[in-house]
C-alpha atoms as a PDB file:
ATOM      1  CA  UNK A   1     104.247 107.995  84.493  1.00  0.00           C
ATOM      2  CA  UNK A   2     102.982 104.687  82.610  1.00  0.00           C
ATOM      3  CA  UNK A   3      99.517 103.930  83.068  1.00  0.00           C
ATOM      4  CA  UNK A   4      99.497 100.601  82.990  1.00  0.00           C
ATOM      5  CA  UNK A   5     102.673 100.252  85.281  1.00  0.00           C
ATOM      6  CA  UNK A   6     101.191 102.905  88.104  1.00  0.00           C
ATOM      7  CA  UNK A   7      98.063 100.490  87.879  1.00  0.00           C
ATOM      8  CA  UNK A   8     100.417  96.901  88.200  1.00  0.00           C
ATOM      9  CA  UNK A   9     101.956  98.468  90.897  1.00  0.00           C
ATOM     10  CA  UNK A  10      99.124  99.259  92.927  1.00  0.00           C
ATOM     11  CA  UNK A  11      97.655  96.058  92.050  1.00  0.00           C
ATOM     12  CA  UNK A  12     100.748  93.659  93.201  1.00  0.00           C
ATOM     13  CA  UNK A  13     100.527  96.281  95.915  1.00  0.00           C
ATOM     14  CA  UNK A  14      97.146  94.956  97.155  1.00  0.00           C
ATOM     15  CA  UNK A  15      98.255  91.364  97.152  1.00  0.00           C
ATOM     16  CA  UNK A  16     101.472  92.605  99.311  1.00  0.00           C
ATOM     17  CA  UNK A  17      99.539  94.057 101.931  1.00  0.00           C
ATOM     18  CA  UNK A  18      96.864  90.879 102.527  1.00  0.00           C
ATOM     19  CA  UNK A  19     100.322  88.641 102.610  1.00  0.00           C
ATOM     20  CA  UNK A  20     101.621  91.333 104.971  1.00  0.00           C
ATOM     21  CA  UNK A  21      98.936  91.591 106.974  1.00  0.00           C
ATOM     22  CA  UNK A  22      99.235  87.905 107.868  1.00  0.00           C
ATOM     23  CA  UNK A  23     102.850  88.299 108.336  1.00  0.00           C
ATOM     24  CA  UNK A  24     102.420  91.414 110.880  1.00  0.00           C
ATOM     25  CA  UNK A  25      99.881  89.598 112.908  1.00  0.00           C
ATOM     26  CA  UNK A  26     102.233  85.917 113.236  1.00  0.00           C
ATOM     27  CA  UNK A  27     104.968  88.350 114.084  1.00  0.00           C
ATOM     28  CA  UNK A  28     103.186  89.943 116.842  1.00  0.00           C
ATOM     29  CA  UNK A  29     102.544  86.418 118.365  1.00  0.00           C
ATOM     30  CA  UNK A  30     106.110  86.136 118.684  1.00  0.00           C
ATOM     31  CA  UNK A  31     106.814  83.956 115.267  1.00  0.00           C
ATOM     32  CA  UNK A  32     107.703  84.144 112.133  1.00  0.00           C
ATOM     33  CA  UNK A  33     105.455  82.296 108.917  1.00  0.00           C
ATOM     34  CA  UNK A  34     108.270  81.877 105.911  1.00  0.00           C
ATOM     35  CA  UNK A  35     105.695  79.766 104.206  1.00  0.00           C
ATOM     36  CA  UNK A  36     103.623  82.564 102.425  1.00  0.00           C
ATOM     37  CA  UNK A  37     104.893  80.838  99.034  1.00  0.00           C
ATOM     38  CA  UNK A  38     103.306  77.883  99.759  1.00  0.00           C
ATOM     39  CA  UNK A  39      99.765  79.291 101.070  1.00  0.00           C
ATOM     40  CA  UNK A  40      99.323  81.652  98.749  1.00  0.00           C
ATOM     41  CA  UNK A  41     100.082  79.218  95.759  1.00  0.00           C
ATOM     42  CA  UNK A  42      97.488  76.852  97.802  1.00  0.00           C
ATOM     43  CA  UNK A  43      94.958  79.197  97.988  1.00  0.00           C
ATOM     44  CA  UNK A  44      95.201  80.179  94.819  1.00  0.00           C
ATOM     45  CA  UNK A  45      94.895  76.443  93.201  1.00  0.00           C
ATOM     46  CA  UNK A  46      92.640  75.644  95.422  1.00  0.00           C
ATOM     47  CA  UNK A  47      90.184  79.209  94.300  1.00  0.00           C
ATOM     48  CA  UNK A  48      91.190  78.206  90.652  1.00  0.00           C
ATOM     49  CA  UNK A  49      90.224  74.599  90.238  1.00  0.00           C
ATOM     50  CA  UNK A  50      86.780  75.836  92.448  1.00  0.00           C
ATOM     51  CA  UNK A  51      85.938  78.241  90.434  1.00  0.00           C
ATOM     52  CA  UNK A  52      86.233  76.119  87.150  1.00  0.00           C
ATOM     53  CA  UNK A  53      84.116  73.874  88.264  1.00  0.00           C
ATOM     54  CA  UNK A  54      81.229  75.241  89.179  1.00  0.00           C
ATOM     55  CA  UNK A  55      80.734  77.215  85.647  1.00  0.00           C
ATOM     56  CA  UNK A  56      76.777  77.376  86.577  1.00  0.00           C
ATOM     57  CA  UNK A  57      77.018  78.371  90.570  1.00  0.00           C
ATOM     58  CA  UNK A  58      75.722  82.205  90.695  1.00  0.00           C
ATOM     59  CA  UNK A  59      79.084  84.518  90.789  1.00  0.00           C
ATOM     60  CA  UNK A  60      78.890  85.871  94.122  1.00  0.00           C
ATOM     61  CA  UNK A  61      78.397  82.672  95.716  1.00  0.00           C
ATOM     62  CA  UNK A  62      81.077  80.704  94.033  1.00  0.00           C
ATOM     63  CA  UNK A  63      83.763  83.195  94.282  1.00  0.00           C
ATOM     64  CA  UNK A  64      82.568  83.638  98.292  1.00  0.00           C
ATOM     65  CA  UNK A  65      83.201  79.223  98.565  1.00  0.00           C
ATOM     66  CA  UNK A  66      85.970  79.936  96.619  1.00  0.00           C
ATOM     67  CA  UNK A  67      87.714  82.386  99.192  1.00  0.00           C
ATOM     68  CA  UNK A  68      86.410  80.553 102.298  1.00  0.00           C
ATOM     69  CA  UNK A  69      88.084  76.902 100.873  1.00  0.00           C
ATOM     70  CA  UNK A  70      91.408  79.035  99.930  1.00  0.00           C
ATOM     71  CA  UNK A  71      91.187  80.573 103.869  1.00  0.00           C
ATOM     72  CA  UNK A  72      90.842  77.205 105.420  1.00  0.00           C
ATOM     73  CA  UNK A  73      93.407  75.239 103.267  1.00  0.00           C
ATOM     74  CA  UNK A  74      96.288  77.750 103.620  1.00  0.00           C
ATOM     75  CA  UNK A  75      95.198  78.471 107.214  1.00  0.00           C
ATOM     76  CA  UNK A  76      95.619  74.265 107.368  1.00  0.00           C
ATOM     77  CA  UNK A  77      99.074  74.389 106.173  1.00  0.00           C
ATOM     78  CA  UNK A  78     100.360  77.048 109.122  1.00  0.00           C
ATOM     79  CA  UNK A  79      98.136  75.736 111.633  1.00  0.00           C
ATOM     80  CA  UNK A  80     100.413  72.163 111.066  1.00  0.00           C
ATOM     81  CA  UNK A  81     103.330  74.303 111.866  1.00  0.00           C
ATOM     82  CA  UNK A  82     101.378  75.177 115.073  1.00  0.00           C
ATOM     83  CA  UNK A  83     100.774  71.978 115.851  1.00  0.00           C
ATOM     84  CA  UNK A  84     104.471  71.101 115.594  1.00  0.00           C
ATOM     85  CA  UNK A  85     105.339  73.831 117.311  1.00  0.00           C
ATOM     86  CA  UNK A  86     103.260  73.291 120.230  1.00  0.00           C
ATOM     87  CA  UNK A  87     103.101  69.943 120.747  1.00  0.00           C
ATOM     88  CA  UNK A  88     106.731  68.491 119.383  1.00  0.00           C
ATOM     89  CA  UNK A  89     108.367  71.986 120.352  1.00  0.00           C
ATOM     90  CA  UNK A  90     109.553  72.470 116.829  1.00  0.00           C
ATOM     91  CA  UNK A  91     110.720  75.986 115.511  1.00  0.00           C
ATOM     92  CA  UNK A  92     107.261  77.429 114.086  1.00  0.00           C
ATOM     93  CA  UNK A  93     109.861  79.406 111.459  1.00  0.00           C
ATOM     94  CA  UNK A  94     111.287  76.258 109.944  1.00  0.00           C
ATOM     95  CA  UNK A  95     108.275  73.962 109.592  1.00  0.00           C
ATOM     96  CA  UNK A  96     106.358  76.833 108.246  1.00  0.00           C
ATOM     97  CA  UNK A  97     108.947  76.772 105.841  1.00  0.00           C
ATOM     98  CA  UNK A  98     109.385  73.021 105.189  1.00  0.00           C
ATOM     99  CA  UNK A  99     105.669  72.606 104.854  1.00  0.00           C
ATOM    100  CA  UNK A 100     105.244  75.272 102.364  1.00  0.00           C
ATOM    101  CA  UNK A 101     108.484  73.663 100.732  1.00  0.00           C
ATOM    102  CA  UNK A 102     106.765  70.231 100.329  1.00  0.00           C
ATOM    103  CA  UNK A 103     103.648  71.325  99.009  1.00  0.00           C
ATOM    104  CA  UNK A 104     104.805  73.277  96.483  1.00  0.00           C
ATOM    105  CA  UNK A 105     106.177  70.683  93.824  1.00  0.00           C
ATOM    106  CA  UNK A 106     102.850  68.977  95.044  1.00  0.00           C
ATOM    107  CA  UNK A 107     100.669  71.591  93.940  1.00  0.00           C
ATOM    108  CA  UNK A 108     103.090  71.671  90.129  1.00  0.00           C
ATOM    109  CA  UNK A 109     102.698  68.352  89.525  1.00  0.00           C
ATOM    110  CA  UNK A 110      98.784  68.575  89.564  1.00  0.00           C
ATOM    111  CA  UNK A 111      98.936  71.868  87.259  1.00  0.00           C
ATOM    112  CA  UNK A 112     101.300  69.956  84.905  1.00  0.00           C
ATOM    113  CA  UNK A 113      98.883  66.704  85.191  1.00  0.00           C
ATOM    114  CA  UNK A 114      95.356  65.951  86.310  1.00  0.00           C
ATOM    115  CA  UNK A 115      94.488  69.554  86.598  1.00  0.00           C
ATOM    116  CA  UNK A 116      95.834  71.450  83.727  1.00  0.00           C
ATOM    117  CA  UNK A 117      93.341  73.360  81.557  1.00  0.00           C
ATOM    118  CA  UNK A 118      92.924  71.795  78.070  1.00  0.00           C
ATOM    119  CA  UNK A 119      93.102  75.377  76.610  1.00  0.00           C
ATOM    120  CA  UNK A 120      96.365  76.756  75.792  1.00  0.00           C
ATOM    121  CA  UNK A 121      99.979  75.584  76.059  1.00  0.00           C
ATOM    122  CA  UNK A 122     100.851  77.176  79.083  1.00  0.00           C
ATOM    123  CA  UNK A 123     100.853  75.116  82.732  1.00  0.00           C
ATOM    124  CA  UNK A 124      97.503  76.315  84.306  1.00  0.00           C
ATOM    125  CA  UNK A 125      94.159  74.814  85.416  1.00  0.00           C
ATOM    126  CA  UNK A 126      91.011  76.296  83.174  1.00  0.00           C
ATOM    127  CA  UNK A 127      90.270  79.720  83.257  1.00  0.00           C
ATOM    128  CA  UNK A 128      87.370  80.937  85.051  1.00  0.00           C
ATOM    129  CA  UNK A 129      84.614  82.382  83.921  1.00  0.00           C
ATOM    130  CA  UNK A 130      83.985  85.808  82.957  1.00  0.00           C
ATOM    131  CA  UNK A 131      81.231  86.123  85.864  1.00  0.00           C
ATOM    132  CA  UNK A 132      84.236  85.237  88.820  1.00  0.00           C
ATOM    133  CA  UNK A 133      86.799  87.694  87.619  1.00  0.00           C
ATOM    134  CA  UNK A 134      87.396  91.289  89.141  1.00  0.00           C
ATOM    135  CA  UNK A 135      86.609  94.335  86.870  1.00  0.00           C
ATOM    136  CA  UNK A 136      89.854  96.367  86.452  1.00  0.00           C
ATOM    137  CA  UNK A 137      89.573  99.719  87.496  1.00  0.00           C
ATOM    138  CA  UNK A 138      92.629 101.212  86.214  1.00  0.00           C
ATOM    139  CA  UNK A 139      92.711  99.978  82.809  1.00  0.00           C
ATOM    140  CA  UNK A 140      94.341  98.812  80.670  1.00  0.00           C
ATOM    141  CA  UNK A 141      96.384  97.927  84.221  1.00  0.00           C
ATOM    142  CA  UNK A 142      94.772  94.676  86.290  1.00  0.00           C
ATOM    143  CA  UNK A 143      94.120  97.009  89.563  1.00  0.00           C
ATOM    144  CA  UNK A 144      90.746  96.201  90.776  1.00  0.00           C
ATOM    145  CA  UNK A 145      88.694  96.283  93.993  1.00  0.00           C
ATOM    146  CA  UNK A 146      91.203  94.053  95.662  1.00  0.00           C
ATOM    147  CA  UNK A 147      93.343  97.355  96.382  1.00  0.00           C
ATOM    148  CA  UNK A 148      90.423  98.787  98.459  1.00  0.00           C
ATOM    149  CA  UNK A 149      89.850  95.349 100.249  1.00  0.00           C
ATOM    150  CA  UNK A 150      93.198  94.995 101.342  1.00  0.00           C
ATOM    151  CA  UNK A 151      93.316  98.869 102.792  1.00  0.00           C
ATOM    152  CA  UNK A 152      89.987  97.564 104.608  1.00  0.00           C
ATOM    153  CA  UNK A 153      91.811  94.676 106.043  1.00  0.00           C
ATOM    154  CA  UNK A 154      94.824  96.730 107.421  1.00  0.00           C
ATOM    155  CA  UNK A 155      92.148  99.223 108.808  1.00  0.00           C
ATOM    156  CA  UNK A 156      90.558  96.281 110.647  1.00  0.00           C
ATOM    157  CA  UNK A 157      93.640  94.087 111.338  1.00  0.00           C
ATOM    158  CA  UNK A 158      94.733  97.616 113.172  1.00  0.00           C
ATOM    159  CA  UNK A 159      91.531  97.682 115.213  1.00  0.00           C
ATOM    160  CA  UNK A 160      92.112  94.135 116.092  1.00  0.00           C
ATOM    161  CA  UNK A 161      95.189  93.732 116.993  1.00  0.00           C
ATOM    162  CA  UNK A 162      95.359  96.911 119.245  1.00  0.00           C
ATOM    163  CA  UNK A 163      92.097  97.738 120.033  1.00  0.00           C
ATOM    164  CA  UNK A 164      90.102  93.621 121.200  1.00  0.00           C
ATOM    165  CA  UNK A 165      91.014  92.115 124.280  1.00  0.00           C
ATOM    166  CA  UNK A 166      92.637  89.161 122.544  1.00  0.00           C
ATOM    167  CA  UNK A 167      94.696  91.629 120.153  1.00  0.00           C
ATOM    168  CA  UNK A 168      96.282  92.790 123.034  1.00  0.00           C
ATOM    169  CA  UNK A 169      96.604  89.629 124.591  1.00  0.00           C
ATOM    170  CA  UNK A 170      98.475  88.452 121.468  1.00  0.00           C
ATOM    171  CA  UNK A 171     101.017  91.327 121.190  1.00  0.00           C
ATOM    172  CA  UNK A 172     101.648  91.184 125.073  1.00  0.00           C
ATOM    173  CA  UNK A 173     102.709  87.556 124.321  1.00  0.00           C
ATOM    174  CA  UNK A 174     104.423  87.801 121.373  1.00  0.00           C
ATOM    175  CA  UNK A 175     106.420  90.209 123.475  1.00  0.00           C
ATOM    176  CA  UNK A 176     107.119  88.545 126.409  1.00  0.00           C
ATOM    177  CA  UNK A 177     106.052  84.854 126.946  1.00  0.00           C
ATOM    178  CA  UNK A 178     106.564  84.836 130.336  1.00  0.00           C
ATOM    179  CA  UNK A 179     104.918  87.435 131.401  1.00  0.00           C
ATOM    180  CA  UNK A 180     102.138  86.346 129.707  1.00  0.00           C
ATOM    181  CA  UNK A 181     101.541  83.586 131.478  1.00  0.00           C
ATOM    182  CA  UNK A 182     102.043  84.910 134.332  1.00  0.00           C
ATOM    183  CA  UNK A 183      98.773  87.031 133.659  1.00  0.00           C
ATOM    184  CA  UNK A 184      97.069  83.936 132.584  1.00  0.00           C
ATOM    185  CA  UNK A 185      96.667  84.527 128.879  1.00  0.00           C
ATOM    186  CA  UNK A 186      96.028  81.140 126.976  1.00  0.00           C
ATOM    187  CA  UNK A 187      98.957  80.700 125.314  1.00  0.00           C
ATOM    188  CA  UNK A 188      97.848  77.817 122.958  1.00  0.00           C
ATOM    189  CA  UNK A 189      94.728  79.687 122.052  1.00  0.00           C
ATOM    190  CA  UNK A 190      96.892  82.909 120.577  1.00  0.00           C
ATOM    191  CA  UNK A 191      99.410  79.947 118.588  1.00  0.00           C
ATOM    192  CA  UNK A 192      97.112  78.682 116.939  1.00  0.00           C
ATOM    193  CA  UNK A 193      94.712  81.492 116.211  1.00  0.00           C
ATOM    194  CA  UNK A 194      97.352  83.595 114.875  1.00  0.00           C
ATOM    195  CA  UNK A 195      98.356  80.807 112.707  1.00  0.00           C
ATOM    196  CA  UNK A 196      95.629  80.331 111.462  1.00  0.00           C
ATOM    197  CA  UNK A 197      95.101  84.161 110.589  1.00  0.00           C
ATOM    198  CA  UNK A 198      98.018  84.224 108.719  1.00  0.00           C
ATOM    199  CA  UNK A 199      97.948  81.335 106.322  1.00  0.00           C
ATOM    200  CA  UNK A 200      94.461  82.073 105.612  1.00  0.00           C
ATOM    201  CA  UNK A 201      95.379  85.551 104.506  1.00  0.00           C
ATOM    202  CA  UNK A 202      98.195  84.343 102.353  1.00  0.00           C
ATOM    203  CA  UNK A 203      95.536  81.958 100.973  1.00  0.00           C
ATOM    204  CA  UNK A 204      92.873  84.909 100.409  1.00  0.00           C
ATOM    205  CA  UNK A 205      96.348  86.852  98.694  1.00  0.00           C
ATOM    206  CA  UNK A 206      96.731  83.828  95.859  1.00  0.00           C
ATOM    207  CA  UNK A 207      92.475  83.772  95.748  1.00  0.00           C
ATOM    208  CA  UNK A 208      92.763  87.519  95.114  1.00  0.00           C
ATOM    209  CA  UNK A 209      95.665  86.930  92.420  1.00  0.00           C
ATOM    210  CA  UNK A 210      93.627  84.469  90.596  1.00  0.00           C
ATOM    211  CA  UNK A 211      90.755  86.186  90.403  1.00  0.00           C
ATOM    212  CA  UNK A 212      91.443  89.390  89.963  1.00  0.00           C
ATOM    213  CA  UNK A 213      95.019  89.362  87.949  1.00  0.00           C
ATOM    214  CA  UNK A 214      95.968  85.775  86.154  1.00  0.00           C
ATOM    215  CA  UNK A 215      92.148  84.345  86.086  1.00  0.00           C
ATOM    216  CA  UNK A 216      93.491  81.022  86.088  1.00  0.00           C
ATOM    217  CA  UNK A 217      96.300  79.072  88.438  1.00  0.00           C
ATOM    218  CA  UNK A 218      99.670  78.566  86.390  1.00  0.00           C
ATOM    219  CA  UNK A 219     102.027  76.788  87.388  1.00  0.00           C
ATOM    220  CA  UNK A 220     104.793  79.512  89.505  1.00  0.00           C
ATOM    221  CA  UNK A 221     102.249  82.941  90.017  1.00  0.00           C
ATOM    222  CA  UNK A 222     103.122  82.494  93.477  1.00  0.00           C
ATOM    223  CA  UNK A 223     106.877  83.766  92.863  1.00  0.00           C
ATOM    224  CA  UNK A 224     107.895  86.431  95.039  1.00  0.00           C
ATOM    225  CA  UNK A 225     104.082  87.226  97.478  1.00  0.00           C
ATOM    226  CA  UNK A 226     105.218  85.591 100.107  1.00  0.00           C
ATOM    227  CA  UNK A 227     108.545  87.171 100.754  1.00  0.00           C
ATOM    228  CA  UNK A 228     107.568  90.864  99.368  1.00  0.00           C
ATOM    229  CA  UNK A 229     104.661  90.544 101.773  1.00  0.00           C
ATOM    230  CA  UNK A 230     107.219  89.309 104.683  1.00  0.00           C
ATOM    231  CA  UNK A 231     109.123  92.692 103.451  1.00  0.00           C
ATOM    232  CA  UNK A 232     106.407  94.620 103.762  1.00  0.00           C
ATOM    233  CA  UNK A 233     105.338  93.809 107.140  1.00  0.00           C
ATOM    234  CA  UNK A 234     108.929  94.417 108.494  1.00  0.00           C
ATOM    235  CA  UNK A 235     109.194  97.705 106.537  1.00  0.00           C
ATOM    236  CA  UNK A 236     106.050  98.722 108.860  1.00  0.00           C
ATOM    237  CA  UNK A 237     107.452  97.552 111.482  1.00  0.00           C
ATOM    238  CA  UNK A 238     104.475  94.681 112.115  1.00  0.00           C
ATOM    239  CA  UNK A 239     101.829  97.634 112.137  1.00  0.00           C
ATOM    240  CA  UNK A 240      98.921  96.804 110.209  1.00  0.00           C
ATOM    241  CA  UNK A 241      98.191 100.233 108.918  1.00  0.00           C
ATOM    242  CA  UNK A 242     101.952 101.035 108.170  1.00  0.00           C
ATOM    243  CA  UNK A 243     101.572  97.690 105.952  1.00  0.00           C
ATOM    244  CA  UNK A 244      99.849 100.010 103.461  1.00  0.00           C
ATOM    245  CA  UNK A 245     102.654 102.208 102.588  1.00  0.00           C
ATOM    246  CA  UNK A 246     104.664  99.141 102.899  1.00  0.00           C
ATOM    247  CA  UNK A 247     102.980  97.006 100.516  1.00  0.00           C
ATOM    248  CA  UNK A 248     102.987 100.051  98.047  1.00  0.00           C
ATOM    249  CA  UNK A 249     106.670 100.239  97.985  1.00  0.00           C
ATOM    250  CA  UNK A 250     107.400  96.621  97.244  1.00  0.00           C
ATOM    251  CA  UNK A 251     104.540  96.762  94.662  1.00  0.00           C
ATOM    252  CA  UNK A 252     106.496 100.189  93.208  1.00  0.00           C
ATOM    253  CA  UNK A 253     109.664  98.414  93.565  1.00  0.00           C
ATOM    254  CA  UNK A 254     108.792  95.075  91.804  1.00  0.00           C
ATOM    255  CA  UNK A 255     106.874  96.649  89.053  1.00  0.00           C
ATOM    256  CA  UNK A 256     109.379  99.500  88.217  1.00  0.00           C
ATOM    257  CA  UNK A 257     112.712  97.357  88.632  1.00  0.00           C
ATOM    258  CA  UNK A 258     110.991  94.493  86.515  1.00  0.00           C
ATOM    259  CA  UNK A 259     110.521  97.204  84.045  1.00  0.00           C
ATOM    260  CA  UNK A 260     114.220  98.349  83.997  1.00  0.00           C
ATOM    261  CA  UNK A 261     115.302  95.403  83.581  1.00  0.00           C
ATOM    262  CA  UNK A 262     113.252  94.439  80.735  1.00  0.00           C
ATOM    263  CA  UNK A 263     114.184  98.209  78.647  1.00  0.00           C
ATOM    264  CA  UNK A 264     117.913  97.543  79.594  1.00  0.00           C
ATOM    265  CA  UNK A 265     118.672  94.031  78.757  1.00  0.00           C
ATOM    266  CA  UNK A 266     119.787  93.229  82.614  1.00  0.00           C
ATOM    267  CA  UNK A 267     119.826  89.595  83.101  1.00  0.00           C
ATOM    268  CA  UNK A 268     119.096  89.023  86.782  1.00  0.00           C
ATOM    269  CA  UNK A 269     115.961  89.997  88.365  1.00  0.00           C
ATOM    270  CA  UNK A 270     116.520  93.093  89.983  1.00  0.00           C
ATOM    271  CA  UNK A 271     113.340  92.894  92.134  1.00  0.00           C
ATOM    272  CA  UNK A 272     114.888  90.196  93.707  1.00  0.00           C
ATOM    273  CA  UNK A 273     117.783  91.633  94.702  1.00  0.00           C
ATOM    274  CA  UNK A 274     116.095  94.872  96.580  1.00  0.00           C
ATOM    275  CA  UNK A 275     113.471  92.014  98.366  1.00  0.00           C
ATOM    276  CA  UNK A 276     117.035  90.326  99.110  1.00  0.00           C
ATOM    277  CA  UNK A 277     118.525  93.395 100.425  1.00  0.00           C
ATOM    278  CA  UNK A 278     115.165  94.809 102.206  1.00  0.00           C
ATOM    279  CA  UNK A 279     115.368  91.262 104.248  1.00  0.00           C
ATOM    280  CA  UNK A 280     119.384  91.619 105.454  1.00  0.00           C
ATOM    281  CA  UNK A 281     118.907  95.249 106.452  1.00  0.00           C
ATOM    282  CA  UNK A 282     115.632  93.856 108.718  1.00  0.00           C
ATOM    283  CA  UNK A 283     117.211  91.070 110.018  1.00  0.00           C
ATOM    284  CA  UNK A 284     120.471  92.358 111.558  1.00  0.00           C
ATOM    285  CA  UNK A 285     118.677  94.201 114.516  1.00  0.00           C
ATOM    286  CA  UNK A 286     117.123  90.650 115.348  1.00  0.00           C
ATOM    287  CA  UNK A 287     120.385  88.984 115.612  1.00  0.00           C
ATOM    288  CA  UNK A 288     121.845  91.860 117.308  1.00  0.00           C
ATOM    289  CA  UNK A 289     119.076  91.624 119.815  1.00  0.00           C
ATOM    290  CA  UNK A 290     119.858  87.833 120.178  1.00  0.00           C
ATOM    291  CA  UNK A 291     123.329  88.431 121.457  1.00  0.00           C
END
């Protein structure tokens, strides 16, 4: 086996499970967040135009402002849907997605304009010093650290979910509404906190992208995280540790059919395709269980 493709994989891998992870915990609450695209491309312009701006900041401290703004502006973006939700009783599944659909060509037109790097010909703000980028690893792959972060997130998104008093809380009401307010759990409290959670993780997944695999925001690196994280937390059936094994397989199955498709001359992207077809086989138990 390749290397450098067994070390891609495991790297996308890592990013698959932090996007999971935020998926598994907004579907426990009942919902469903289809605007990882847009957080994690957030986050990640938001890390990248941070991090090239403060060229003289000590490493460890930029790259730790750089991850907390990325957290709070994706975590923004779901927490609107929320907010919708809540308050104007509108589907948290389709704002999610509208919002992340609307920021999106936002966040382009700034890479093609005001903030694209003077460096280079490709659509991308300036690449970020040395100092702020993650040490592969597996070389000459990009894996780096990230993969052992994001197993330490499952482990604790595990303990949190199933073994806090408001973890509980949250699945109990995810499952049944009712009877959670019938045992007087704050409702409005476990919304928006699990909101919150998740776009912030999909905005720590595009942080984690730019610093450790494209060291710079171009325009589109976003392709694909959102919804092979969304398949990953399905394949593990919304169970933070499962999301490991999960994450691996999408990151095995994007790398390797990428990779077939470039040695055979195929002219579609297969990796689409199997995300496409992971999605369909998920979804028909939840419309069977709506009729």
């Amino acid at each position: 086996m390749n290397l450098y493709y067994f070390g891609q994989a495991l790297n996308l891998a890592s990013l698959y499970m932090i996007a999971g992870l935020g998926d598994a915990i907004i579907i426990k609450s009942g919902h469903f967040n289809l605007g990882g695209e847009g957080q994690v491309y957030a986050g990640g312009f938001i890390c990248g135009i941070l991090l090239a701006s403060m060229r003289c900041v000590p490493g460890v401290f930029a790259v730790t402002l750089a991850f907390i703004a990325a957290f709070g502006v994706s975590a923004l973006l779901s927490f609107l849907s929320a907010l919708m939700q809540r308050y104007k009783n509108a589907d948290f599944l389709f704002t999610s997605f509208l919002v992340s659909a609307a920021v999106i060509p936002v966040i382009d037109g700034l890479i093609s304009g005001p903030c694209r790097g003077k460096a280079g010909n490709l659509l991308a703000t300036e690449m970020i010093e040395e100092k702020f980028q993650f040490i592969s690893i597996m070389s000459p792959s990009d894996m780096n650290l990230t993969f052992v972060a994001a197993i330490g997130l499952c482990v604790f998104g595990f303990w949190f979910l199933y073994k806090t008093t408001f973890g509980r809380q949250l699945c109990i009401y995810g499952t049944s509404v009712k009877f959670g307010k019938y045992c007087g759990y704050d409702g409005r409290k476990i919304d928006f906190v699990s909101a919150v959670v998740s776009g912030g993780l999909h905005g720590v997944c595009g942080a984690c992208a730019v610093c450790g695999t494209y060291f710079a925001c171009h325009g589109g690196f976003y392709a694909g995280m959102g919804w092979n994280g969304l398949c990953a937390s399905l394949i593990a059936g919304s169970n933070p540790l499962l999301v490991i094994p999960g994450g691996i397989v999408m990151g095995f199955a994007k790398t390797y059919a990428d990779n077939f498709a470039i040695y055979h001359n195929i002219g579609y992207d297969i990796s689409s395709f199997i995300q496409a077809a992971v999605l369909f086989c998920f979804a028909i138990p939840f419309i069977r269980g709506k009729k």
